[in-house]
PDB file of N, CA and C in Angstrom:
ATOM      1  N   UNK A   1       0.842  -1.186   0.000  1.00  0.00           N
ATOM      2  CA  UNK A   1       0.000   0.000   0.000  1.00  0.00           C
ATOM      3  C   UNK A   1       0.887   1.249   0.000  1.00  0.00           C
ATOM      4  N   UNK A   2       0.309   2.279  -0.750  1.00  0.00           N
ATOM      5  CA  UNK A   2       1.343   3.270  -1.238  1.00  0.00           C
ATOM      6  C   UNK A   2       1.096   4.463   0.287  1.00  0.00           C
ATOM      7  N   UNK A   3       2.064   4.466   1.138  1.00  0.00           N
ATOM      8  CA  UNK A   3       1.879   5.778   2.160  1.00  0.00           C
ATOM      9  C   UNK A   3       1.836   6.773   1.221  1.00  0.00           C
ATOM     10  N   UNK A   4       0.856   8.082   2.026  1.00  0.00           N
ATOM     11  CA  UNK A   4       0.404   9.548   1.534  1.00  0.00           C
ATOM     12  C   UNK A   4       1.245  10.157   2.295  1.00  0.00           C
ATOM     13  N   UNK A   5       1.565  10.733   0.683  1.00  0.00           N
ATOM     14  CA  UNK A   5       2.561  12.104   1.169  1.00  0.00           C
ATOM     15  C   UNK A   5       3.713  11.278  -0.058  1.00  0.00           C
ATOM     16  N   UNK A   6       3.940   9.937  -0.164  1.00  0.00           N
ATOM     17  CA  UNK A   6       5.542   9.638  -0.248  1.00  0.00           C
ATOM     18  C   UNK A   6       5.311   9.160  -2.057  1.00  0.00           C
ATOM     19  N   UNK A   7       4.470   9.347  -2.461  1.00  0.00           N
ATOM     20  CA  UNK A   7       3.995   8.159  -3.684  1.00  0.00           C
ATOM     21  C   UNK A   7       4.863   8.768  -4.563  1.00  0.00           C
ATOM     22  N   UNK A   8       5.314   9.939  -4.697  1.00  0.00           N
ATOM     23  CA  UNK A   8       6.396   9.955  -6.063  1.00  0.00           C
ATOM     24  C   UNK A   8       7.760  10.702  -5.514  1.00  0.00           C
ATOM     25  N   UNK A   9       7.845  10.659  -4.232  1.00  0.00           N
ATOM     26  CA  UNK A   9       9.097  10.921  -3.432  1.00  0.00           C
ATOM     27  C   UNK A   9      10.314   9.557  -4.127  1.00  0.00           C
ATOM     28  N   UNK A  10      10.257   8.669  -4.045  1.00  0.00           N
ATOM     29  CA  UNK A  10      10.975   7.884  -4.902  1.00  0.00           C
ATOM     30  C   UNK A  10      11.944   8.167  -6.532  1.00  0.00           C
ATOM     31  N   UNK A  11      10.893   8.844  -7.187  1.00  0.00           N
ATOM     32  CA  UNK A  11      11.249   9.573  -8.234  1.00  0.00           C
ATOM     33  C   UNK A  11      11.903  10.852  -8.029  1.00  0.00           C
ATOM     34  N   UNK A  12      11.470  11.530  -7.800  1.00  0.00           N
ATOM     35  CA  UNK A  12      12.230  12.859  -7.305  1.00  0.00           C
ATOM     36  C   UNK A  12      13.574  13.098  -6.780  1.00  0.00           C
ATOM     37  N   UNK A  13      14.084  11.854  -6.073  1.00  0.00           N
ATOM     38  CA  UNK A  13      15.164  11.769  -5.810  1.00  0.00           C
ATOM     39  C   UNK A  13      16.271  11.004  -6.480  1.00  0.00           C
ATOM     40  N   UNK A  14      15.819  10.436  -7.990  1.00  0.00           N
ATOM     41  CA  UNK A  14      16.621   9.932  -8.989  1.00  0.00           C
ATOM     42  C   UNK A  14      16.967  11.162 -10.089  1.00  0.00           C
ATOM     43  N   UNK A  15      18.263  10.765 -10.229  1.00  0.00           N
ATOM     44  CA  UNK A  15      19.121  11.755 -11.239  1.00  0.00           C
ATOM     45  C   UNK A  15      18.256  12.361 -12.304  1.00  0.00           C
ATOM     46  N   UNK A  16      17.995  13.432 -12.680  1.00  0.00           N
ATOM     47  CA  UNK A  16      17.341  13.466 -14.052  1.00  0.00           C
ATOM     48  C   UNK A  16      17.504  12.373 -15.209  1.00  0.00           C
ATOM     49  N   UNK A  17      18.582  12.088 -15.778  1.00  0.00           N
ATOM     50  CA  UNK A  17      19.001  11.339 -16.294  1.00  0.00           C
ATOM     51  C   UNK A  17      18.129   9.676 -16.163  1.00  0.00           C
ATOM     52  N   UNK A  18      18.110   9.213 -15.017  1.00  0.00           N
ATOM     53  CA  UNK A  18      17.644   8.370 -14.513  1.00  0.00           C
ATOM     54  C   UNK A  18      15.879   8.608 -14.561  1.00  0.00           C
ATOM     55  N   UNK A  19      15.549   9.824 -14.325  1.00  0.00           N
ATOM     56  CA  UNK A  19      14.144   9.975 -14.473  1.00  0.00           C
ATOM     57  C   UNK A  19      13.555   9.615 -16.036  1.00  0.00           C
ATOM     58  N   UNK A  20      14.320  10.371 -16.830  1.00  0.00           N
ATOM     59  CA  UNK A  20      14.346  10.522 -18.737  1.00  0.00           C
ATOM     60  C   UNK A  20      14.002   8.851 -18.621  1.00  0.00           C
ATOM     61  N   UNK A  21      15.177   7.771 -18.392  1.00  0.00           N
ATOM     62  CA  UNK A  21      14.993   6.534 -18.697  1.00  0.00           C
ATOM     63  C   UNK A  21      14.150   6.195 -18.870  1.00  0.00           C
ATOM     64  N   UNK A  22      13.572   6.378 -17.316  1.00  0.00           N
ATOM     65  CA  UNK A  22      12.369   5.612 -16.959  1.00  0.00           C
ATOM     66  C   UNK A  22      10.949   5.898 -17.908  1.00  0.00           C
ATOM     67  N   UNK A  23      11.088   7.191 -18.013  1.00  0.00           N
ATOM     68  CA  UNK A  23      10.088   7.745 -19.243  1.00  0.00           C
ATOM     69  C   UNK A  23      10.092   7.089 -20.337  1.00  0.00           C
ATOM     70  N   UNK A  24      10.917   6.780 -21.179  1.00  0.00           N
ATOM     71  CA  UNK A  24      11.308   6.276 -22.124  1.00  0.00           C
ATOM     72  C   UNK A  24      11.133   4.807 -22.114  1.00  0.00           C
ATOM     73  N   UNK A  25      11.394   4.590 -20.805  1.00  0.00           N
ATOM     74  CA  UNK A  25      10.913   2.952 -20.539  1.00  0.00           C
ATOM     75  C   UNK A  25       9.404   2.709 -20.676  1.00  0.00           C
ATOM     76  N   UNK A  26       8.670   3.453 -20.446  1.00  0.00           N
ATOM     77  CA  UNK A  26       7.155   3.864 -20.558  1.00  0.00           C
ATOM     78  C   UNK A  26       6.405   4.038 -21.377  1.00  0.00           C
ATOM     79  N   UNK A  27       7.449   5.170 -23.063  1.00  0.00           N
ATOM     80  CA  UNK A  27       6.837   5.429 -23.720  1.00  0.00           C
ATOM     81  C   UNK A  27       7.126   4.176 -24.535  1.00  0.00           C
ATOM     82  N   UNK A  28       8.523   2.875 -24.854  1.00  0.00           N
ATOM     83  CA  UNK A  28       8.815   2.191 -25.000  1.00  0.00           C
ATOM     84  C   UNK A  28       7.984   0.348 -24.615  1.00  0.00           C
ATOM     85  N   UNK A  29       6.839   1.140 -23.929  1.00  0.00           N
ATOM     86  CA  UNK A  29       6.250  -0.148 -23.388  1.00  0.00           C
ATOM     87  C   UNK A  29       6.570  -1.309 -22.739  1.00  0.00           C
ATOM     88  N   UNK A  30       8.098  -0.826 -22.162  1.00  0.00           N
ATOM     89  CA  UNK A  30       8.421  -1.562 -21.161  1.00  0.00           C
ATOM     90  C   UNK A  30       9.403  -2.214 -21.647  1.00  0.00           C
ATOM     91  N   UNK A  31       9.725  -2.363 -23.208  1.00  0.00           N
ATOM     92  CA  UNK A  31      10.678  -2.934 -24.338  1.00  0.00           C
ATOM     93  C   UNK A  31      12.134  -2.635 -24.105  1.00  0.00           C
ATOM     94  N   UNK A  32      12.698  -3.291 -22.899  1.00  0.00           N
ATOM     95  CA  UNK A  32      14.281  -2.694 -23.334  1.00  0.00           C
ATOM     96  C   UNK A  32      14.868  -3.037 -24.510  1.00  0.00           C
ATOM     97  N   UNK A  33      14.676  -3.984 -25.581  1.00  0.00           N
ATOM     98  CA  UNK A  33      14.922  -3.951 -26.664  1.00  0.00           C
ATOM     99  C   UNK A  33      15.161  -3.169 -27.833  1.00  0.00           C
ATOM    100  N   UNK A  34      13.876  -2.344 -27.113  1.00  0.00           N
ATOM    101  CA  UNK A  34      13.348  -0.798 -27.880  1.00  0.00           C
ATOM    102  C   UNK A  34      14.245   0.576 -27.600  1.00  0.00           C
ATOM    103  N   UNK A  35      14.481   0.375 -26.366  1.00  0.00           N
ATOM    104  CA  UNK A  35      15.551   1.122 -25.236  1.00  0.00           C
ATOM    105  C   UNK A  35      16.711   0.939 -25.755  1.00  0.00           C
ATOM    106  N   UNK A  36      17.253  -0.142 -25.926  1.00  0.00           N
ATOM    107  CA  UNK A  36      18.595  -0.606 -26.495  1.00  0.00           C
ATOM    108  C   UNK A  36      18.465   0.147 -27.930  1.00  0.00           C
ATOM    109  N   UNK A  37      17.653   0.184 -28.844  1.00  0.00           N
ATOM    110  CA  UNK A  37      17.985   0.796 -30.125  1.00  0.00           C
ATOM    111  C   UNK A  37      17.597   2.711 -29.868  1.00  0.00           C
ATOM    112  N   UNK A  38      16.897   3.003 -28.839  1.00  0.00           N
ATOM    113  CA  UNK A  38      17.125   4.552 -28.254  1.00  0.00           C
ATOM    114  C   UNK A  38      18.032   5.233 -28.366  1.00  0.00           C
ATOM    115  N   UNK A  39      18.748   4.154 -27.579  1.00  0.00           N
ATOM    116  CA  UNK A  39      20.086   4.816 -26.573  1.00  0.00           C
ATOM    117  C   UNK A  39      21.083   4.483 -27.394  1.00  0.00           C
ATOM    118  N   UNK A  40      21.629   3.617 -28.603  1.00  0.00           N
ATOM    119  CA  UNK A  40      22.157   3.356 -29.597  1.00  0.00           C
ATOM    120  C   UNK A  40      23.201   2.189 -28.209  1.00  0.00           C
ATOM    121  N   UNK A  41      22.854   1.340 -27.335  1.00  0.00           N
ATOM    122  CA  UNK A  41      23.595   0.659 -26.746  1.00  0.00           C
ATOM    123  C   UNK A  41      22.788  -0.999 -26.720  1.00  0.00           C
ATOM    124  N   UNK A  42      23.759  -1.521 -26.402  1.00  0.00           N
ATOM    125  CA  UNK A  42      23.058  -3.108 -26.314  1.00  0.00           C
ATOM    126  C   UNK A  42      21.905  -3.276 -25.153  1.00  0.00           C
ATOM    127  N   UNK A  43      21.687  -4.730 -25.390  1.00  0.00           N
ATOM    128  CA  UNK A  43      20.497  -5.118 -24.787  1.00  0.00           C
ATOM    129  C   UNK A  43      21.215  -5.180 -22.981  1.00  0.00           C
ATOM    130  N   UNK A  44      22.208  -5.561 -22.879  1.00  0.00           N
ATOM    131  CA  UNK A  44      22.674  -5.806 -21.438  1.00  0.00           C
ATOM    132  C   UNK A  44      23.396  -4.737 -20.552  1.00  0.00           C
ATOM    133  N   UNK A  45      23.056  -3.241 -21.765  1.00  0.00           N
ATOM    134  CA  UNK A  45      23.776  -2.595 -21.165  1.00  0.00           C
ATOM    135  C   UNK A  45      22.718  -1.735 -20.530  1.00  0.00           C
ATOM    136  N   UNK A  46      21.659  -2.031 -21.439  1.00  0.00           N
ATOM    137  CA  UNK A  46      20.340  -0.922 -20.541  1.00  0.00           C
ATOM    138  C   UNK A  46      19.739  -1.979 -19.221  1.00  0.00           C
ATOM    139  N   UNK A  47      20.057  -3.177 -19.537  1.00  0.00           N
ATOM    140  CA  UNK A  47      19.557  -4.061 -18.407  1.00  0.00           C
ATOM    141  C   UNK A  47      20.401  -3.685 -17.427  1.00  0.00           C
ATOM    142  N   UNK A  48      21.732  -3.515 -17.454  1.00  0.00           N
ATOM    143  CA  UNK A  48      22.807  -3.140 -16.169  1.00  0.00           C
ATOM    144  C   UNK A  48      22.001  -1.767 -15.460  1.00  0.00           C
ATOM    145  N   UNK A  49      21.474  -1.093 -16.257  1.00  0.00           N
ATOM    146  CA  UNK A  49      21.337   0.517 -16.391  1.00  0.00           C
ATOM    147  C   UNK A  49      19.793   0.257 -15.567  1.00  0.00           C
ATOM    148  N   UNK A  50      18.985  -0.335 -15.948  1.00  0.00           N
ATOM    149  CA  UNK A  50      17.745  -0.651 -15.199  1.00  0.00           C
ATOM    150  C   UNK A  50      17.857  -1.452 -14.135  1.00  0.00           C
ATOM    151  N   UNK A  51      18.564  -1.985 -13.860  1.00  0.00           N
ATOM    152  CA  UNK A  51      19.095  -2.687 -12.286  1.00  0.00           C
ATOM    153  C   UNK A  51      19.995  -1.635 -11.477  1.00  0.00           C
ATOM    154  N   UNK A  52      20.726  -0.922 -11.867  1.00  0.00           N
ATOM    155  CA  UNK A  52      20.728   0.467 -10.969  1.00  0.00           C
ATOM    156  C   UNK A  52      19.652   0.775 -10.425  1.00  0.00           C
ATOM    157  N   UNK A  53      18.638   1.546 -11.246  1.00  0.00           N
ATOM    158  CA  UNK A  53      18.102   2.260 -11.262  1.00  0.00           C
ATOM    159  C   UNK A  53      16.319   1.795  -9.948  1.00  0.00           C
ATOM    160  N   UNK A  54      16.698   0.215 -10.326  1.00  0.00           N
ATOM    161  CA  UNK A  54      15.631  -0.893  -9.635  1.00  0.00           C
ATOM    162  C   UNK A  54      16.313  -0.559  -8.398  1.00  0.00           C
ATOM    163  N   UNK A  55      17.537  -0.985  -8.154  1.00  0.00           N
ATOM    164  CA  UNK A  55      18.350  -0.703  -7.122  1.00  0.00           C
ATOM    165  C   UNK A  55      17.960   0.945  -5.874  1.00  0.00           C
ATOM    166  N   UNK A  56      18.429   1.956  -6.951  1.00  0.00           N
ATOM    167  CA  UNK A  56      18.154   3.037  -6.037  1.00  0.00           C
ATOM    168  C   UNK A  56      16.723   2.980  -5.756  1.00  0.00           C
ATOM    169  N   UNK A  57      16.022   2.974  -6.399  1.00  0.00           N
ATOM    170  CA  UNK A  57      14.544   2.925  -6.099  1.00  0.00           C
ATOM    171  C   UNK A  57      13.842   1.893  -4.748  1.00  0.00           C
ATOM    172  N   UNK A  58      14.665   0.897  -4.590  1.00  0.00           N
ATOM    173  CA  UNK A  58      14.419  -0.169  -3.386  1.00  0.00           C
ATOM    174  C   UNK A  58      15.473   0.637  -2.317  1.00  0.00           C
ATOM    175  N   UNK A  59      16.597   1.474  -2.468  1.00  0.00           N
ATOM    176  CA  UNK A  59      17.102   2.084  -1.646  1.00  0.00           C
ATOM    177  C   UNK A  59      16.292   3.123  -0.791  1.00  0.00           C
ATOM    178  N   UNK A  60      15.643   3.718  -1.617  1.00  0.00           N
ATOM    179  CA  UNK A  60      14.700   4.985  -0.783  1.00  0.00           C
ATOM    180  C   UNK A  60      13.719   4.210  -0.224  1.00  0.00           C
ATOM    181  N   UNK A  61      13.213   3.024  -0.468  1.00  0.00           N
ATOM    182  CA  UNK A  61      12.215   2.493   0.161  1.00  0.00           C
ATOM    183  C   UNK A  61      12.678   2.121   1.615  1.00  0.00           C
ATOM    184  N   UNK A  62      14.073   2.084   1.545  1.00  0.00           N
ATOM    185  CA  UNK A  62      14.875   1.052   2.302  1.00  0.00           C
ATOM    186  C   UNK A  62      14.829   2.423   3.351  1.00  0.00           C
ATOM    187  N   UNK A  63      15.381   3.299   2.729  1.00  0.00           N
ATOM    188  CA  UNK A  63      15.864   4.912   3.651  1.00  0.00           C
ATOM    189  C   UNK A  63      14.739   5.672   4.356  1.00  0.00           C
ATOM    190  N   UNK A  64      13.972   5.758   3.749  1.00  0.00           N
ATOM    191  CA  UNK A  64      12.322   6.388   3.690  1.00  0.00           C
ATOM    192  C   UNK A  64      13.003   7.849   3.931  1.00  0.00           C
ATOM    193  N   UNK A  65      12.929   8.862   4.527  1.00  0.00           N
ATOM    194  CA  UNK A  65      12.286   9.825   4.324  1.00  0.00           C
ATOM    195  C   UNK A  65      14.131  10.599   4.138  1.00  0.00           C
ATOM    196  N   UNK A  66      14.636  10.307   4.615  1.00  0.00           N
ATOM    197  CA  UNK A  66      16.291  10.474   4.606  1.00  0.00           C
ATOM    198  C   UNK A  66      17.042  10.724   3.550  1.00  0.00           C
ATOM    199  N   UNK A  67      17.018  12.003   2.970  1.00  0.00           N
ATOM    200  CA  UNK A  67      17.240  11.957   1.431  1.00  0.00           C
ATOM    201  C   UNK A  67      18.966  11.839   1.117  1.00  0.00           C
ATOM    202  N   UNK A  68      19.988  12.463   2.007  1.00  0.00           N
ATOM    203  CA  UNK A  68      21.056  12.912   2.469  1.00  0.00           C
ATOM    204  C   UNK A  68      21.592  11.540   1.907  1.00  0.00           C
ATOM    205  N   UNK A  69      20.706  10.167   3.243  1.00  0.00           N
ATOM    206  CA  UNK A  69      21.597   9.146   2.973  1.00  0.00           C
ATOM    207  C   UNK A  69      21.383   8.327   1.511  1.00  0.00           C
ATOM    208  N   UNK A  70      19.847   8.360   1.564  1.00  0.00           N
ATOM    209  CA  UNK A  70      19.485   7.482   0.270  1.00  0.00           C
ATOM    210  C   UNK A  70      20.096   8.324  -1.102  1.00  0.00           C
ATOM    211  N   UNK A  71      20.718  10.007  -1.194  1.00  0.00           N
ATOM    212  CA  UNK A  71      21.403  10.466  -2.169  1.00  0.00           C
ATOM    213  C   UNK A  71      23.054   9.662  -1.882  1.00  0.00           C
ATOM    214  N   UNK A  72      23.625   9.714  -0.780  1.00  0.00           N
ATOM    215  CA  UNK A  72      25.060   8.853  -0.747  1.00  0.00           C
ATOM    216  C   UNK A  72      24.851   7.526  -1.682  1.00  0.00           C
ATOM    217  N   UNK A  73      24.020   6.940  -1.494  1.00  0.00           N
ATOM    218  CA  UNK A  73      23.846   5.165  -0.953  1.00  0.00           C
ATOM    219  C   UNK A  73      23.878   5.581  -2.787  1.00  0.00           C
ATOM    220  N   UNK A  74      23.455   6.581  -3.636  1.00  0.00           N
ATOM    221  CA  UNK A  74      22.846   6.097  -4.982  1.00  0.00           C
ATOM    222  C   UNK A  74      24.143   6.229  -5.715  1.00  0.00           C
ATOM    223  N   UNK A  75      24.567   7.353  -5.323  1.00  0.00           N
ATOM    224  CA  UNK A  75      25.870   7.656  -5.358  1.00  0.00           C
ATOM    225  C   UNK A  75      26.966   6.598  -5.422  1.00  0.00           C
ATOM    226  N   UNK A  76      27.114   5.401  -4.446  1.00  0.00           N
ATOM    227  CA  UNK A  76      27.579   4.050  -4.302  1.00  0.00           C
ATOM    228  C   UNK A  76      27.274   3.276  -5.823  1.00  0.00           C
ATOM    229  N   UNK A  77      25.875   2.897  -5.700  1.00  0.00           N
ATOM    230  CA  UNK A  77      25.181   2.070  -6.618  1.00  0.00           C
ATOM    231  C   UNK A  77      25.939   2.541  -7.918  1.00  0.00           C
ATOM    232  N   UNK A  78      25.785   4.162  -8.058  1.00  0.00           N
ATOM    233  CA  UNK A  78      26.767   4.472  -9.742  1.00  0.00           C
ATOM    234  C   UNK A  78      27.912   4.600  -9.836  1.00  0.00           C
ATOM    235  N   UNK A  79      28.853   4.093  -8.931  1.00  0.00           N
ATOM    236  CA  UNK A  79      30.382   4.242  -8.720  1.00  0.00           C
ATOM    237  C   UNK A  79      30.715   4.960  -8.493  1.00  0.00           C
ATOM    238  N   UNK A  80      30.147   6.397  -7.933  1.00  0.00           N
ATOM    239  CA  UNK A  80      30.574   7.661  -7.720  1.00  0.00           C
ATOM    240  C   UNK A  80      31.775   8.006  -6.669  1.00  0.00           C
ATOM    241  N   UNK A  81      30.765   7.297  -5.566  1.00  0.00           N
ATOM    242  CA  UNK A  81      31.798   7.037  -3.981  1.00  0.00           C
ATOM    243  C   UNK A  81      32.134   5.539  -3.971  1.00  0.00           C
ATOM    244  N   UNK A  82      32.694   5.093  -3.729  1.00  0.00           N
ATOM    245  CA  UNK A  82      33.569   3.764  -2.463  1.00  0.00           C
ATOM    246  C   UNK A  82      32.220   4.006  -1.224  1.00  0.00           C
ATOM    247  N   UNK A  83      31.808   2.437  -1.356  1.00  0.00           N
ATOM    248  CA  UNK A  83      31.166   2.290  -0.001  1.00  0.00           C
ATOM    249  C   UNK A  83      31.536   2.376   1.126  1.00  0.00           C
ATOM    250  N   UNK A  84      32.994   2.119   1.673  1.00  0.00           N
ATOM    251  CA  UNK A  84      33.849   2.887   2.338  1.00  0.00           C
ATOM    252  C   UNK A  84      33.161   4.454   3.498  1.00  0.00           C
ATOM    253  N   UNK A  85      33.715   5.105   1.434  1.00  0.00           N
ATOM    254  CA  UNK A  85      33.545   6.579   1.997  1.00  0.00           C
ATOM    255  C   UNK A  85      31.722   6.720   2.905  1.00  0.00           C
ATOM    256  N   UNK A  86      31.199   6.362   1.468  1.00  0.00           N
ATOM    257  CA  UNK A  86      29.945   6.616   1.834  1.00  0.00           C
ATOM    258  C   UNK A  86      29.393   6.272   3.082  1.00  0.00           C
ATOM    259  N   UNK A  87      29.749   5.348   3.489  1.00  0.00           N
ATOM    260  CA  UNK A  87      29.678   4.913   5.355  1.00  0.00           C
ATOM    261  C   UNK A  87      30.202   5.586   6.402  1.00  0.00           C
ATOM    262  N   UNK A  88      31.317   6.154   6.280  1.00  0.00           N
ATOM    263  CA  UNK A  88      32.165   7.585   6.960  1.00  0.00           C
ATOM    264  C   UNK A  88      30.897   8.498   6.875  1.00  0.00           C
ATOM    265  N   UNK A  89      30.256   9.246   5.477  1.00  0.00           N
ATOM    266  CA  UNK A  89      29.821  10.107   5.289  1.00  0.00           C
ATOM    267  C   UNK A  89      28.458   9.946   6.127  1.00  0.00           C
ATOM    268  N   UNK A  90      27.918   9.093   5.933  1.00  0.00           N
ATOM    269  CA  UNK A  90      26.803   8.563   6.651  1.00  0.00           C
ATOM    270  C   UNK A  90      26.541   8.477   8.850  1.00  0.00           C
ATOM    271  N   UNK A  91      27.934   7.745   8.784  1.00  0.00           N
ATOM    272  CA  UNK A  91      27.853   8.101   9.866  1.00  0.00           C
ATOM    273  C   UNK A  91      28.381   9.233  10.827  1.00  0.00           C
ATOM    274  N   UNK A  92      29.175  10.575  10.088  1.00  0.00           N
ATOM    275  CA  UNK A  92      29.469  11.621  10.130  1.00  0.00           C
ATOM    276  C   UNK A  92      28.150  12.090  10.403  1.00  0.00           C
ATOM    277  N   UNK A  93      27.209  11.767   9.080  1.00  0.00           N
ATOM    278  CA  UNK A  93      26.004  12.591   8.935  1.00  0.00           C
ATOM    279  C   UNK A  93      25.383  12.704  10.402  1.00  0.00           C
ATOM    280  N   UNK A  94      24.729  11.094  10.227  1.00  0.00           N
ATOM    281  CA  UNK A  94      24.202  11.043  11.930  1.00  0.00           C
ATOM    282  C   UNK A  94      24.656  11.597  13.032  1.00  0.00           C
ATOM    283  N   UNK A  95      25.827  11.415  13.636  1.00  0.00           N
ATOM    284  CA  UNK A  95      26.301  12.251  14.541  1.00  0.00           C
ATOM    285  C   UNK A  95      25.859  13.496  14.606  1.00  0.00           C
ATOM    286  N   UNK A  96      26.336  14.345  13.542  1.00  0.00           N
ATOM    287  CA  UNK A  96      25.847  15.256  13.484  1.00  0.00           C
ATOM    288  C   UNK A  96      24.272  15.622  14.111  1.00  0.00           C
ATOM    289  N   UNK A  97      23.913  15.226  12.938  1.00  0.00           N
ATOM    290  CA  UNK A  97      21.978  14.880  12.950  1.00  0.00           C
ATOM    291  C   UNK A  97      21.362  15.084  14.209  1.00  0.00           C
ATOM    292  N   UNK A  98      22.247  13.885  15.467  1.00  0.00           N
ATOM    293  CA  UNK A  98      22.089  13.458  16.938  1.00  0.00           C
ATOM    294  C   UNK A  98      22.261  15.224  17.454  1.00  0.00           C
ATOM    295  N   UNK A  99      23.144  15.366  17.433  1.00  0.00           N
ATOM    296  CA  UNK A  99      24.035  16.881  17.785  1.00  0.00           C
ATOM    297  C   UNK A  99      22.760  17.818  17.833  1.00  0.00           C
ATOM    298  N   UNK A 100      21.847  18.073  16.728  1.00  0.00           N
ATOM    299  CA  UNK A 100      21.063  18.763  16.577  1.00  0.00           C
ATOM    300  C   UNK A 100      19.893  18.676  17.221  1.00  0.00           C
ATOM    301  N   UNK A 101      19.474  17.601  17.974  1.00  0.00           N
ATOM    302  CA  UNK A 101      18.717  16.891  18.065  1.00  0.00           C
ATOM    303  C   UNK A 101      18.195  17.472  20.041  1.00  0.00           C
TER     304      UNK A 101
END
């Protein structure tokens, strides 16, 4: 059941880039096949690209309202940061967070 207030909070917090896809995945009928001749890339490369993207999307579900971390964590998922860092950053964050609190 979809909580009120959050139903397209999920989206909003994916890259533009990542939003476009998904559109395209839509107007595409769901065809990554179709996607693959879009984007002028293969069939396994938009599948890599839609398992990100499945990925961050089960992340914010995972985070809920926490945008800070579920933006690190996506950050991870696209190679941006070292999970490493992103765990420093995270628990930097909190501390903090507590501090304020």
């Amino acid at each position: 059941m979809l909580k009120e207030g959050r139903k397209m909070d999920w989206f909003i917090t994916l890259e533009p880039e990542d939003q476009e896809f998904i559109k395209q995945l839509v107007v595409a009928s769901g065809s990554l096949k179709q996607l693959a001749k879009i984007y002028e890339v293969s069939y396994p490369t938009v599948r890599m690209r839609l398992n990100k993207i499945i990925q961050k999307i089960g992340l914010h579900d995972q985070q809920g309202d926490d945008v800070f971390v579920t933006k690190v964590m996506q950050m991870v998922i696209d190679e941006k940061v070292s999970l490493s860092v992103a765990k420093e950053l995270i628990q930097v964050y909190k501390e903090e967070k507590k501090k304020d609190v």
